[in-house]
N, C-alpha and C. Protein backbone atom coordinates (compact mmCIF):
# COMPACT_ATOMS: atom_id res chain seq x y z
N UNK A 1 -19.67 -38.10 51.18
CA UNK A 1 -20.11 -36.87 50.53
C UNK A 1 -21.04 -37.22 49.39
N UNK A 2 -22.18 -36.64 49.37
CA UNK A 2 -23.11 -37.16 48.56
C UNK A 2 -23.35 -35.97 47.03
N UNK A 3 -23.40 -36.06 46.29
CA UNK A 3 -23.64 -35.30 45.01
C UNK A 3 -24.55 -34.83 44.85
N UNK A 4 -24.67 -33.67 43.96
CA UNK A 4 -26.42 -33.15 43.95
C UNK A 4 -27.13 -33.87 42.61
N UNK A 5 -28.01 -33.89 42.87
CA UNK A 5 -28.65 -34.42 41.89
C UNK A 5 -29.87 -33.54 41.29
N UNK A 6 -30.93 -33.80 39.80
CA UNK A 6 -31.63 -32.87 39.81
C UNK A 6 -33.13 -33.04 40.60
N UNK A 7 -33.01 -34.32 41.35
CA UNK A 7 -34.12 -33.86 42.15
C UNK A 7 -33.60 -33.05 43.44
N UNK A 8 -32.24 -32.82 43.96
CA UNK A 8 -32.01 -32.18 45.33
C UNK A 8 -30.45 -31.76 44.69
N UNK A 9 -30.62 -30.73 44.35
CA UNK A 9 -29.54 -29.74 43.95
C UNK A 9 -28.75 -29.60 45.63
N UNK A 10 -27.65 -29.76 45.17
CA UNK A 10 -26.77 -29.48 46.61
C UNK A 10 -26.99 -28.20 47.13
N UNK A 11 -26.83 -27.11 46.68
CA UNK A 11 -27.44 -25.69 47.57
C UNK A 11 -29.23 -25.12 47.43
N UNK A 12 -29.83 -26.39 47.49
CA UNK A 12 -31.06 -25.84 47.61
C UNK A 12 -31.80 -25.22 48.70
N UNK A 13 -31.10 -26.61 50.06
CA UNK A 13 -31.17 -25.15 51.09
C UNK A 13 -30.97 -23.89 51.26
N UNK A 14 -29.60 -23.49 50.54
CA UNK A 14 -29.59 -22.50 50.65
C UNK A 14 -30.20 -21.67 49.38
N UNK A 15 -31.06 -22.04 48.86
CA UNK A 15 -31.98 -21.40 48.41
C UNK A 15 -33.57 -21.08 48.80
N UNK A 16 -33.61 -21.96 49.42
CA UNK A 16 -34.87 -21.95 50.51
C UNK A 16 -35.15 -20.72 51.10
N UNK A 17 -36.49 -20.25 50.87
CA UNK A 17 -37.13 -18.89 52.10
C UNK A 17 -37.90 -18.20 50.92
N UNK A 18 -38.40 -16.73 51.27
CA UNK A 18 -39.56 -16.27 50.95
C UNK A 18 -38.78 -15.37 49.64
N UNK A 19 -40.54 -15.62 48.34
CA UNK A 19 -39.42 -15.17 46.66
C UNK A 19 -41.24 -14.54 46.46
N UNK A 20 -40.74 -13.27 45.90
CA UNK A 20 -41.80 -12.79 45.66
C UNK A 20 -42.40 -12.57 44.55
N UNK A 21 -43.22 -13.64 43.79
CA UNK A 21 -43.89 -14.13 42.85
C UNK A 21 -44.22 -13.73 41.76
N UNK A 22 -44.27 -13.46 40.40
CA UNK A 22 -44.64 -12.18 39.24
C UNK A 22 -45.18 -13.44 38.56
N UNK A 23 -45.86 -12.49 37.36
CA UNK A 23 -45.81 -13.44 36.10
C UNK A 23 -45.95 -12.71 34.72
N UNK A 24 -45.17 -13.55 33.74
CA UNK A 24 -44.91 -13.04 32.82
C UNK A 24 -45.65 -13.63 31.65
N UNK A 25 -46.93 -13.52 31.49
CA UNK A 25 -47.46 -13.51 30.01
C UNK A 25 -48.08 -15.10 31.36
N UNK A 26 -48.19 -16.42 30.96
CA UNK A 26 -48.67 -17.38 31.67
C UNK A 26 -47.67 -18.36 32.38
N UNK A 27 -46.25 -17.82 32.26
CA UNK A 27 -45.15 -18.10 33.05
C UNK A 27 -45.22 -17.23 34.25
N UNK A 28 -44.73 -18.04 35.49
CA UNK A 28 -44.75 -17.49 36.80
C UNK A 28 -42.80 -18.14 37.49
N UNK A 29 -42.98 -16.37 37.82
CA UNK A 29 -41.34 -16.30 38.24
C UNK A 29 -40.90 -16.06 39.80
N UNK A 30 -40.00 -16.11 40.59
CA UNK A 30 -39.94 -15.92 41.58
C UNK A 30 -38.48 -15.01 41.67
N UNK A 31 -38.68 -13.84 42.84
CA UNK A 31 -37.11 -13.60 43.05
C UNK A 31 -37.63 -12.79 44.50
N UNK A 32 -36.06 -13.19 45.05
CA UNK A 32 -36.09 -13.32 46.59
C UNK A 32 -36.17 -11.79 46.58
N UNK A 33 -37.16 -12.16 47.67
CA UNK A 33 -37.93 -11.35 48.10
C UNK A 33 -37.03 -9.69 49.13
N UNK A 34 -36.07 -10.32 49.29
CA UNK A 34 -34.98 -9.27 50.00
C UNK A 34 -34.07 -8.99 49.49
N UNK A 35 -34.82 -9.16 47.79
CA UNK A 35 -33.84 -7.82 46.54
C UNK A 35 -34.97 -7.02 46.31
N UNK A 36 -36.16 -7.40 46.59
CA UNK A 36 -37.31 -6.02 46.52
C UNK A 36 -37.31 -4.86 47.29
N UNK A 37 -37.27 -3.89 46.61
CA UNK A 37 -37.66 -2.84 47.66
C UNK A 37 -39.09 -2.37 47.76
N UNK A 38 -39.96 -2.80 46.75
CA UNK A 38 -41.07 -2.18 46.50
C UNK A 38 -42.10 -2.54 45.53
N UNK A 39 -43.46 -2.33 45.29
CA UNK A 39 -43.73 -2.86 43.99
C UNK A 39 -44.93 -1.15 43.87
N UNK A 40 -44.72 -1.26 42.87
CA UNK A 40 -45.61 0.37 42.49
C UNK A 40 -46.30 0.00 41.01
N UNK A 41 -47.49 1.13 41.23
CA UNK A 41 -48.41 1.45 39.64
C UNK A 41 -47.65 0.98 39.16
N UNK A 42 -47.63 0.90 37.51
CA UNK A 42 -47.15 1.16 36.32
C UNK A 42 -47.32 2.65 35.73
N UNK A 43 -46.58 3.68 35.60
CA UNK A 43 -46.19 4.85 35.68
C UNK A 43 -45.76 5.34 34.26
N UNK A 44 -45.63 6.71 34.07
CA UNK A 44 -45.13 7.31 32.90
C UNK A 44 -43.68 7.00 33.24
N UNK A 45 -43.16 6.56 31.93
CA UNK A 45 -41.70 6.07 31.73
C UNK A 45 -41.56 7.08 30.64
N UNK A 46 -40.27 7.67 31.08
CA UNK A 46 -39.48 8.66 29.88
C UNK A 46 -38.42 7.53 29.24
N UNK A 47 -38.54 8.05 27.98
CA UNK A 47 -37.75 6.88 27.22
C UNK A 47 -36.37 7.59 27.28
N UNK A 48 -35.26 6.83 26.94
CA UNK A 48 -33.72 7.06 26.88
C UNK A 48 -33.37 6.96 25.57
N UNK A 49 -33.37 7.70 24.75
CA UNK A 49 -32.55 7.53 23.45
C UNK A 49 -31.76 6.25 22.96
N UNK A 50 -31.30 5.25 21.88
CA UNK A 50 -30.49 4.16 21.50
C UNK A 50 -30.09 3.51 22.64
N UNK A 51 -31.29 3.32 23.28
CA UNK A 51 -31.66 1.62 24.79
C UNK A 51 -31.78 0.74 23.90
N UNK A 52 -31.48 -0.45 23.92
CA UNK A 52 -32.23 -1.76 24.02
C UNK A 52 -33.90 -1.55 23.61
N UNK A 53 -34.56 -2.55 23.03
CA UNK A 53 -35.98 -1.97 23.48
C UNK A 53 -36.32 -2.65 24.52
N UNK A 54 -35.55 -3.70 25.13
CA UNK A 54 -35.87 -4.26 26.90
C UNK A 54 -35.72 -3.09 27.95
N UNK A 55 -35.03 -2.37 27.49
CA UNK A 55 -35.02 -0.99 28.27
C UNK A 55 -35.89 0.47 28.09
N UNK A 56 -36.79 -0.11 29.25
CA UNK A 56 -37.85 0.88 28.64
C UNK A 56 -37.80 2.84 29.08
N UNK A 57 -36.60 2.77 29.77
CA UNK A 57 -36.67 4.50 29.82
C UNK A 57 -36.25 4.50 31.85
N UNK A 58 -36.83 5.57 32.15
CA UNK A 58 -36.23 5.81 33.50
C UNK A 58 -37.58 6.35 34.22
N UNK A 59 -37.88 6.33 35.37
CA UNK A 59 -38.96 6.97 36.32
C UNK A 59 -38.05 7.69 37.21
N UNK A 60 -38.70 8.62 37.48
CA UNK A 60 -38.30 9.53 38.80
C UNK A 60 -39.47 8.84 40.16
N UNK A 61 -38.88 8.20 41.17
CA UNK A 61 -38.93 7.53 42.13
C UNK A 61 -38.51 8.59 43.63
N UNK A 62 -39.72 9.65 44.03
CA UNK A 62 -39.34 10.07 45.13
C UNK A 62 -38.41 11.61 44.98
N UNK A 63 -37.91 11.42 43.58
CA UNK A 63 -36.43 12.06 43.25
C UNK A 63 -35.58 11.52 43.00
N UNK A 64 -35.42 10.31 42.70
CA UNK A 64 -34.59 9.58 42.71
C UNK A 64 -34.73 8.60 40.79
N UNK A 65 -34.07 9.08 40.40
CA UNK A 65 -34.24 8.59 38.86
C UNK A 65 -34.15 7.00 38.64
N UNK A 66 -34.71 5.94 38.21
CA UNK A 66 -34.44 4.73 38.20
C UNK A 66 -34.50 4.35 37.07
N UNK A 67 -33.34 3.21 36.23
CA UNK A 67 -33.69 2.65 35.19
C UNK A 67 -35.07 1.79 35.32
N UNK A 68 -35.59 1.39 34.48
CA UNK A 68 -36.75 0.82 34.01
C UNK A 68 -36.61 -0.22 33.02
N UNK A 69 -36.62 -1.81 33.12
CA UNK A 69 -36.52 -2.51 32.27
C UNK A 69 -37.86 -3.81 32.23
N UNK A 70 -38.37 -4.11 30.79
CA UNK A 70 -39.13 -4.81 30.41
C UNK A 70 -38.79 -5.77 30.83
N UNK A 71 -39.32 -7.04 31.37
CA UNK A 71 -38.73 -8.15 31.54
C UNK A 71 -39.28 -9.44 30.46
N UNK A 72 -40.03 -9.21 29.76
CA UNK A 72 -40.92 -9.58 28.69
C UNK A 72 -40.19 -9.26 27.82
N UNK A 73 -39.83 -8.34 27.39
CA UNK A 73 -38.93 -7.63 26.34
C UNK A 73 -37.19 -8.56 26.56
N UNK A 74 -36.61 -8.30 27.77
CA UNK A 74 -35.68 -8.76 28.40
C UNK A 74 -35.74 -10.30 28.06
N UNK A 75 -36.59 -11.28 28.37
CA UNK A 75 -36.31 -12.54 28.16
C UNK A 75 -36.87 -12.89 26.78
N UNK A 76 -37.06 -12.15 25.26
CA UNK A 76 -37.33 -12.54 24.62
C UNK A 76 -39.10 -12.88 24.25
N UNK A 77 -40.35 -12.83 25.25
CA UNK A 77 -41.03 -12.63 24.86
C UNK A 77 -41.79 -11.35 23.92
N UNK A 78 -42.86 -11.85 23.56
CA UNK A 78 -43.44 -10.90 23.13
C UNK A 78 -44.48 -10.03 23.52
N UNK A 79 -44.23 -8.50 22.81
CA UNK A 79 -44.34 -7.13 24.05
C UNK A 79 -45.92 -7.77 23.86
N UNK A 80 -46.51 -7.22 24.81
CA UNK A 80 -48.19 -7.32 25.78
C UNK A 80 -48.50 -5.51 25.97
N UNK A 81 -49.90 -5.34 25.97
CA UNK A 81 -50.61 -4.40 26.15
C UNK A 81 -50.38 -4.36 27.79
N UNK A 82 -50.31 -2.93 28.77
CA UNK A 82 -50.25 -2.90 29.80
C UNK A 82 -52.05 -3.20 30.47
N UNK A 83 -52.07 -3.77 31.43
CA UNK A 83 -53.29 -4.26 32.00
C UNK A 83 -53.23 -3.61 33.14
N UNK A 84 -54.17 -4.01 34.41
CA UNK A 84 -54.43 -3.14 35.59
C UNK A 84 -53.79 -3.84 36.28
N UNK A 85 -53.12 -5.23 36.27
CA UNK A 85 -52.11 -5.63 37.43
C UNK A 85 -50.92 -5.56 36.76
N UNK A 86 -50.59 -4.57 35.25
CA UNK A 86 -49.13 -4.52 35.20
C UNK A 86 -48.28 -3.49 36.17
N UNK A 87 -47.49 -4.34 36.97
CA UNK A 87 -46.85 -3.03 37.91
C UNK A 87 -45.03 -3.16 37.80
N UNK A 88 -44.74 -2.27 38.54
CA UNK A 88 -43.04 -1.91 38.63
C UNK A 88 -42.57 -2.74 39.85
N UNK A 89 -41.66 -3.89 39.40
CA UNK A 89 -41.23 -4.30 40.88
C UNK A 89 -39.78 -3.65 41.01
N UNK A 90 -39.57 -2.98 42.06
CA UNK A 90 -38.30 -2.25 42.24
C UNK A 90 -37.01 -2.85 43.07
N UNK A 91 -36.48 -3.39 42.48
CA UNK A 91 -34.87 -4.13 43.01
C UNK A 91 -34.36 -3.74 43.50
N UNK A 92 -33.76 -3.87 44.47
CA UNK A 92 -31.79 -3.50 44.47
C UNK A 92 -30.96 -4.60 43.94
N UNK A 93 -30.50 -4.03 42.99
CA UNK A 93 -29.58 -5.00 42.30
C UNK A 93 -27.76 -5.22 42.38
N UNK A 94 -27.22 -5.83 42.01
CA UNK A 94 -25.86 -5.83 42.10
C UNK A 94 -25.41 -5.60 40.51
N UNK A 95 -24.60 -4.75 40.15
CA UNK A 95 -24.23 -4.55 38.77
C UNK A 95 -23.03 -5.70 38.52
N UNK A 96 -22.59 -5.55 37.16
CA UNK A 96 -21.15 -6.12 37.17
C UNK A 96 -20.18 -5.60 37.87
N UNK A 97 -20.32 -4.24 38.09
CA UNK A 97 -19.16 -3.72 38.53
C UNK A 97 -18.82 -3.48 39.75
N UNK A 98 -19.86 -4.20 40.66
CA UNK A 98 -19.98 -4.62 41.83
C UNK A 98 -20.78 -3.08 42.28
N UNK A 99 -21.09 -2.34 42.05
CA UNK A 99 -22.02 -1.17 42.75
C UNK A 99 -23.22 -1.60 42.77
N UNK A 100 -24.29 -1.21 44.36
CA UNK A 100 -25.57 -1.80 44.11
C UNK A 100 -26.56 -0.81 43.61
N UNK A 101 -27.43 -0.63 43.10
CA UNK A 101 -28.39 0.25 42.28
C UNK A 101 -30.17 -0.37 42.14
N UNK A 102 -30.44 0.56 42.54
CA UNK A 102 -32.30 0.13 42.10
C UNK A 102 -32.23 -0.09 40.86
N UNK A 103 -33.29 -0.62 40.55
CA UNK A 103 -33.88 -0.80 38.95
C UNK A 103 -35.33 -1.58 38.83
N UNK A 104 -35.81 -0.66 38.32
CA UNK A 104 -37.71 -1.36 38.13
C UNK A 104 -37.95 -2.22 36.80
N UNK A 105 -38.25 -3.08 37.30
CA UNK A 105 -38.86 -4.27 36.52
C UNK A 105 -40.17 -4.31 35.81
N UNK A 106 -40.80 -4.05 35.01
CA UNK A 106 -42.43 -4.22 34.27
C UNK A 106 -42.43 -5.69 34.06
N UNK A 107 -43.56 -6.16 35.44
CA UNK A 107 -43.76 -7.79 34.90
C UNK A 107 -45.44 -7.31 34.15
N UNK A 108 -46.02 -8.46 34.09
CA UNK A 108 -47.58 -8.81 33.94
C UNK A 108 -48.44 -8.56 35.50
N UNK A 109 -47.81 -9.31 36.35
CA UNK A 109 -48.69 -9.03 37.65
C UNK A 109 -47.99 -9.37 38.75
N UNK A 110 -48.29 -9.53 40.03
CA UNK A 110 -47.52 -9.94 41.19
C UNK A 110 -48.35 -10.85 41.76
N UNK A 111 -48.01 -11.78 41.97
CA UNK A 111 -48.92 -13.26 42.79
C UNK A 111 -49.06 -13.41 43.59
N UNK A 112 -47.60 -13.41 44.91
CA UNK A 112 -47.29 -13.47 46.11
C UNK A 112 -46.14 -13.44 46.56
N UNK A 113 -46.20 -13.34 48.08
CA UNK A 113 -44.85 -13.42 48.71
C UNK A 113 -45.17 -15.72 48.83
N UNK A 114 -44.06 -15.93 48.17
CA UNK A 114 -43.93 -17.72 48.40
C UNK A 114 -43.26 -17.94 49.75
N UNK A 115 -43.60 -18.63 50.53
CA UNK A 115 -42.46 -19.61 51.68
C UNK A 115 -41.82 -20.60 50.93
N UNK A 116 -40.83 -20.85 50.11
CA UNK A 116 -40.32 -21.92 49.42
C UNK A 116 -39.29 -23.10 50.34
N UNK A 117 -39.35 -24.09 50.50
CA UNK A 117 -38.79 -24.82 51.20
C UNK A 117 -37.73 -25.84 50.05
N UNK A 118 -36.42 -26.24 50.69
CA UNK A 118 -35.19 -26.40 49.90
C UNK A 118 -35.91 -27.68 49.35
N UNK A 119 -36.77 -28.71 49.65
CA UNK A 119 -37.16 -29.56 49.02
C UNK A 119 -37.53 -29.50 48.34
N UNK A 120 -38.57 -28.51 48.10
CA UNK A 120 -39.30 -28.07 46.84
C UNK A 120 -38.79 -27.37 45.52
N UNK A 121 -36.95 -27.49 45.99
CA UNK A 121 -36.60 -26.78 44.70
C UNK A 121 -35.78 -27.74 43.68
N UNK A 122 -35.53 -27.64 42.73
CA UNK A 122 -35.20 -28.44 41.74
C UNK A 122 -34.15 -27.77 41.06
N UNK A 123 -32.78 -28.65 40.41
CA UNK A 123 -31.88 -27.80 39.76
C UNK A 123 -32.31 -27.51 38.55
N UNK A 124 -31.82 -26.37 37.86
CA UNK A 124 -32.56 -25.86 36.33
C UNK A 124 -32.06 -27.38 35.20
N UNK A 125 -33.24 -27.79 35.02
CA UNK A 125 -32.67 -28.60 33.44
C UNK A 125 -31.33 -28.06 32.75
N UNK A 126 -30.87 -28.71 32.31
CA UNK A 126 -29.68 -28.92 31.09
C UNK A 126 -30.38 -28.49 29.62
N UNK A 127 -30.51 -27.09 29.14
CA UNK A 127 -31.08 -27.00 28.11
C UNK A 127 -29.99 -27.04 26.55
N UNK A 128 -28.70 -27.88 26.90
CA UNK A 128 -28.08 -27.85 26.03
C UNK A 128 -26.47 -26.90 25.97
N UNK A 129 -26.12 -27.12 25.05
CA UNK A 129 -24.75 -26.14 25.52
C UNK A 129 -24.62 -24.90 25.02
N UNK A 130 -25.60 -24.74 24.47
CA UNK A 130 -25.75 -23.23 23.68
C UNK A 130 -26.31 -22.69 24.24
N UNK A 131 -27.39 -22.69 25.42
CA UNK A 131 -28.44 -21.76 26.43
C UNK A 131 -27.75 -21.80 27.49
N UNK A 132 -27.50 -20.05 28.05
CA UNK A 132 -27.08 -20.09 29.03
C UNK A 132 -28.20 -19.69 30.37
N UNK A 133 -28.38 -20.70 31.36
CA UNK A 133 -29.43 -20.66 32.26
C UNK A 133 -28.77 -20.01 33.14
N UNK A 134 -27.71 -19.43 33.73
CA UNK A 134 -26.93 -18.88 34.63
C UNK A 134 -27.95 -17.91 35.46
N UNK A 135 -28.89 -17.30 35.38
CA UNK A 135 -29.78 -16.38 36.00
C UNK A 135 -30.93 -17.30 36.34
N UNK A 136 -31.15 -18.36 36.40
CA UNK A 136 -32.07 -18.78 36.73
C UNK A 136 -31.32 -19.62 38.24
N UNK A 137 -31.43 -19.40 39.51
CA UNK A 137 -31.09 -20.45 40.55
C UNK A 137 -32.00 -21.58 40.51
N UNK A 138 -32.94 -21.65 40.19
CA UNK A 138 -33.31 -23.04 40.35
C UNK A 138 -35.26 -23.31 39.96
N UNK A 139 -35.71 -24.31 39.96
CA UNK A 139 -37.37 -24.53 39.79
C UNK A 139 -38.00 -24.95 40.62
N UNK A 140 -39.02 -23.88 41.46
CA UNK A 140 -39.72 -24.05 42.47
C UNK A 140 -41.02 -24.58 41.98
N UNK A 141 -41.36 -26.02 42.72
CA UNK A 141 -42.61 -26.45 42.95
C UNK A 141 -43.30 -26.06 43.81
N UNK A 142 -44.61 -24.81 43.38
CA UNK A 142 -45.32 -24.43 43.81
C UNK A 142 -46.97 -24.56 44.39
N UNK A 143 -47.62 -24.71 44.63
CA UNK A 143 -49.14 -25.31 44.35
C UNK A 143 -49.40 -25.93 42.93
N UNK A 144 -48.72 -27.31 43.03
CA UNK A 144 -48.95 -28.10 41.37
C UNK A 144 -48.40 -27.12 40.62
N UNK A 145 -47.73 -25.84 40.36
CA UNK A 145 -47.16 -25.05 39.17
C UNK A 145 -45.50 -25.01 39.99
N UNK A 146 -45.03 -24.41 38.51
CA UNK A 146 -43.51 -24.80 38.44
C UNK A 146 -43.14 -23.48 38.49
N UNK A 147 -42.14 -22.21 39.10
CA UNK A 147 -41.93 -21.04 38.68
C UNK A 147 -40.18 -21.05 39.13
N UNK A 148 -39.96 -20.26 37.85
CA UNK A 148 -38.47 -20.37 37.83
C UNK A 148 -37.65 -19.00 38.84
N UNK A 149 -37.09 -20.20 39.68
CA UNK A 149 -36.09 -18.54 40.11
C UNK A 149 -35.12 -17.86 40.12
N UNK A 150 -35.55 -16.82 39.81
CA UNK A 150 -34.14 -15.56 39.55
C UNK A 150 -33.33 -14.99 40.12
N UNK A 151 -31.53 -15.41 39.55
CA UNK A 151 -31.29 -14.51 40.02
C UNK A 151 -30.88 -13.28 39.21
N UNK A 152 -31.70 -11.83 39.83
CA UNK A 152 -31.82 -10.55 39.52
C UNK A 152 -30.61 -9.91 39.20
N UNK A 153 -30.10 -10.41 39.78
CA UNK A 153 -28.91 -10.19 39.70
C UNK A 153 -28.21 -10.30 37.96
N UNK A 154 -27.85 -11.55 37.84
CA UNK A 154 -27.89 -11.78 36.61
C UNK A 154 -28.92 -12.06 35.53
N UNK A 155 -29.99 -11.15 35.33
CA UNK A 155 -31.17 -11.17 35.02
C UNK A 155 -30.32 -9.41 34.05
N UNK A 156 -30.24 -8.68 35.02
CA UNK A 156 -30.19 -7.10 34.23
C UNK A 156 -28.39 -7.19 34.24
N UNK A 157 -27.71 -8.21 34.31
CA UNK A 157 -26.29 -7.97 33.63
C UNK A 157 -26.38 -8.32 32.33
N UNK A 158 -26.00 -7.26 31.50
CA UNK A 158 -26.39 -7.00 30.09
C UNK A 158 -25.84 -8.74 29.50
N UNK A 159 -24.33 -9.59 29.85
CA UNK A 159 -24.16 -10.24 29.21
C UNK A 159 -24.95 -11.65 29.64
N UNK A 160 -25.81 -11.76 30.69
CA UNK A 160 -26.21 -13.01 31.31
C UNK A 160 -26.99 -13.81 30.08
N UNK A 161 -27.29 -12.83 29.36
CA UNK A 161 -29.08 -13.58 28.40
C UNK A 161 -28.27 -13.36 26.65
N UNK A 162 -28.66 -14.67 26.35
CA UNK A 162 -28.09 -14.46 24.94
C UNK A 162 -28.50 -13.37 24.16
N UNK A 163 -28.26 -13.06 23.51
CA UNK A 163 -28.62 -11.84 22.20
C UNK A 163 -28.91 -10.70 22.93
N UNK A 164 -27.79 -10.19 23.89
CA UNK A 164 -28.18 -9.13 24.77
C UNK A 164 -26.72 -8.08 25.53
């Protein structure tokens, strides 16, 4: 039985297959592609009273009301002017409480759908014992660039990300 290591993380296969690409400010992120439901404009967002300010308000989707969260805001960067490739990527997510629910994402832009292969993925660095990386599955080597991938999942569970 062989150990994982951080060049071949033991479940990287099973992290392997198609992650659909964003980027955030000059960081580039990936999340599998069959938690998307959609990617749309960037839209009038009604704000929600005492949110987070990572939580930017709700869209009506069809009829269908959806939270709306910054992901820039969410990981601690700093907020950006909206541009013409800022768009809504729309999830289905898993809550804590195990119910699944949409929720739209505001990245910077969308890059691509990736084919990622288990070789190409890398386990997340050791950033110490005080950062918790738990939402990140792993670091895809992409065309010479590095993009980290998410899981969405624990990305919008309020306790995954420190100071949150």
């Amino acid at each position: 039985m062989s150990t994982p290591t951080a060049e071949c993380p033991a479940d990287a296969q099973k992290l392997a297959g198609k992650y659909l690409t964003f980027t955030l400010g000059h960081e580039s992120y990936g999340i599998d592609v069959l938690k998307v439901r959609e990617i749309i404009r960037q839209t009038n967002i009604t704000a929600v009273p005492q949110m987070p300010a990572h939580v930017r308000g709700v869209i009506n989707l069809r009829g269908k009301i959806i939270p709306v969260i910054d992901l820039r805001l969410k990981f601690g960067f700093a907020e950006a002017a909206s541009t013409e490739q800022t768009c809504i990527i729309v999830v289905q997510v898993k809550l804590p409480d195990g119910k699944a629910s949409q929720m739209g994402l505001v990245v910077d832009g969308v890059e691509e759908v990736a084919n990622i292969a288990g070789a190409d993925i890398e386990a997340t660095p050791d950033f110490g014992g005080q950062i918790c990386t738990d939402y990140i599955l792993g670091m895809a080597k992409v065309k010479n660039a590095v993009k980290a991938l998410l899981d969405i999942d624990g990305v919008v569970d309020a306790g995954a990300l420190p100071g949150f």
